[in-house]
Protein backbone atom coordinates (compact mmCIF):
# COMPACT_ATOMS: atom_id res chain seq x y z
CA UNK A 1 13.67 -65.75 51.83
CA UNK A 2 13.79 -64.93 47.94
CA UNK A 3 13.15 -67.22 45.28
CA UNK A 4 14.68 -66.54 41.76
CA UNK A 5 12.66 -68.10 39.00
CA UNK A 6 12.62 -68.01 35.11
CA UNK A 7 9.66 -68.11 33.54
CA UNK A 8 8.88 -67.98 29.46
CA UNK A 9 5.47 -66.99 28.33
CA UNK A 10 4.17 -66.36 24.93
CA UNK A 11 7.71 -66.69 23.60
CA UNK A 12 9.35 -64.24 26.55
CA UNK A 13 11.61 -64.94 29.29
CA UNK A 14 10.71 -63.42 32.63
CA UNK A 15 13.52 -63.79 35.84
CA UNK A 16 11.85 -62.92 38.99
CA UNK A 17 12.82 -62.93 42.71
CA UNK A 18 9.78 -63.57 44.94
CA UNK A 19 9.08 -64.16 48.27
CA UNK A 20 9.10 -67.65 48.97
CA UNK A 21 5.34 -67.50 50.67
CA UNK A 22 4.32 -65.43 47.85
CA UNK A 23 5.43 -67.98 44.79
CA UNK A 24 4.04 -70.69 46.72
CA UNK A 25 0.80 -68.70 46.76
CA UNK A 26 0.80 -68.19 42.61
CA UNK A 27 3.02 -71.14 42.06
CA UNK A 28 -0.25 -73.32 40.13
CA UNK A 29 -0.95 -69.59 38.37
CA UNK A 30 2.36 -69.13 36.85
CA UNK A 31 1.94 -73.05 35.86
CA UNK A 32 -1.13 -72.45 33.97
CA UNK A 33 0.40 -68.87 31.86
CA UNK A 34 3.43 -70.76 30.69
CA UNK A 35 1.78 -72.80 28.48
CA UNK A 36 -1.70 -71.45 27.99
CA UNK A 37 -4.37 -72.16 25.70
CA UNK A 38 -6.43 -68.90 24.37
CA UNK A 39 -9.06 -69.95 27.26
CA UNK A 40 -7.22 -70.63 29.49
CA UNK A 41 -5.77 -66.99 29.50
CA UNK A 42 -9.46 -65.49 29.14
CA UNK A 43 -10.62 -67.54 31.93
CA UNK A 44 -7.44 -66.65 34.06
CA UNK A 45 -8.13 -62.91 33.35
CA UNK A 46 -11.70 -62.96 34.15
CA UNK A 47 -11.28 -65.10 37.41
CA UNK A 48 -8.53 -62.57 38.78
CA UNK A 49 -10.82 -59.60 38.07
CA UNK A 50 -13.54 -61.00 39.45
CA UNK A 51 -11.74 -61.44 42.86
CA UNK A 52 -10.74 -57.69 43.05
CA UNK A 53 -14.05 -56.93 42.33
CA UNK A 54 -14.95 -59.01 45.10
CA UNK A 55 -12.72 -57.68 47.52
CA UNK A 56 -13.15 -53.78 46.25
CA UNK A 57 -16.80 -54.32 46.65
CA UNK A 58 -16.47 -56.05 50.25
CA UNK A 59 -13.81 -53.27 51.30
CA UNK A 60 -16.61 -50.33 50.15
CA UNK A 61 -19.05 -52.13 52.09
CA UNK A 62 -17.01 -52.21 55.36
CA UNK A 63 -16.16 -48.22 54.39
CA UNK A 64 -19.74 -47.52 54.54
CA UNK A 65 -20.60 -48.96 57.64
């Protein structure tokens, strides 16, 4: 099931239709960007790159193998 949701950050307004599992996944995410503070957004960038790097690093690993 879709979920339609309006978000404004920095001033813009986003409307989105997600998947209801998904937004409940990144529901405390987009929480935290509507209303950020200049660390907050460095700290939210950092902490999502870090996980893909994670994951890209675990997935090469498994490739190797």
């Amino acid at each position: 099931m879709k979920k339609n949701i309006t978000l404004y950050i920095m001033g813009e307004k986003f409307d989105m239709s997600l998947e209801e599992e998904f937004f409940e996944y990144i529901k405390e995410d987009l929480k935290k960007i509507q209303n950020p503070t200049p660390k907050d957004l460095l700290f939210f960038v950092l902490e999502k790159n870090k996980k893909e790097y994670e994951l890209l690093e675990k997935l090469e690993k498994t490739g190797e193998k």
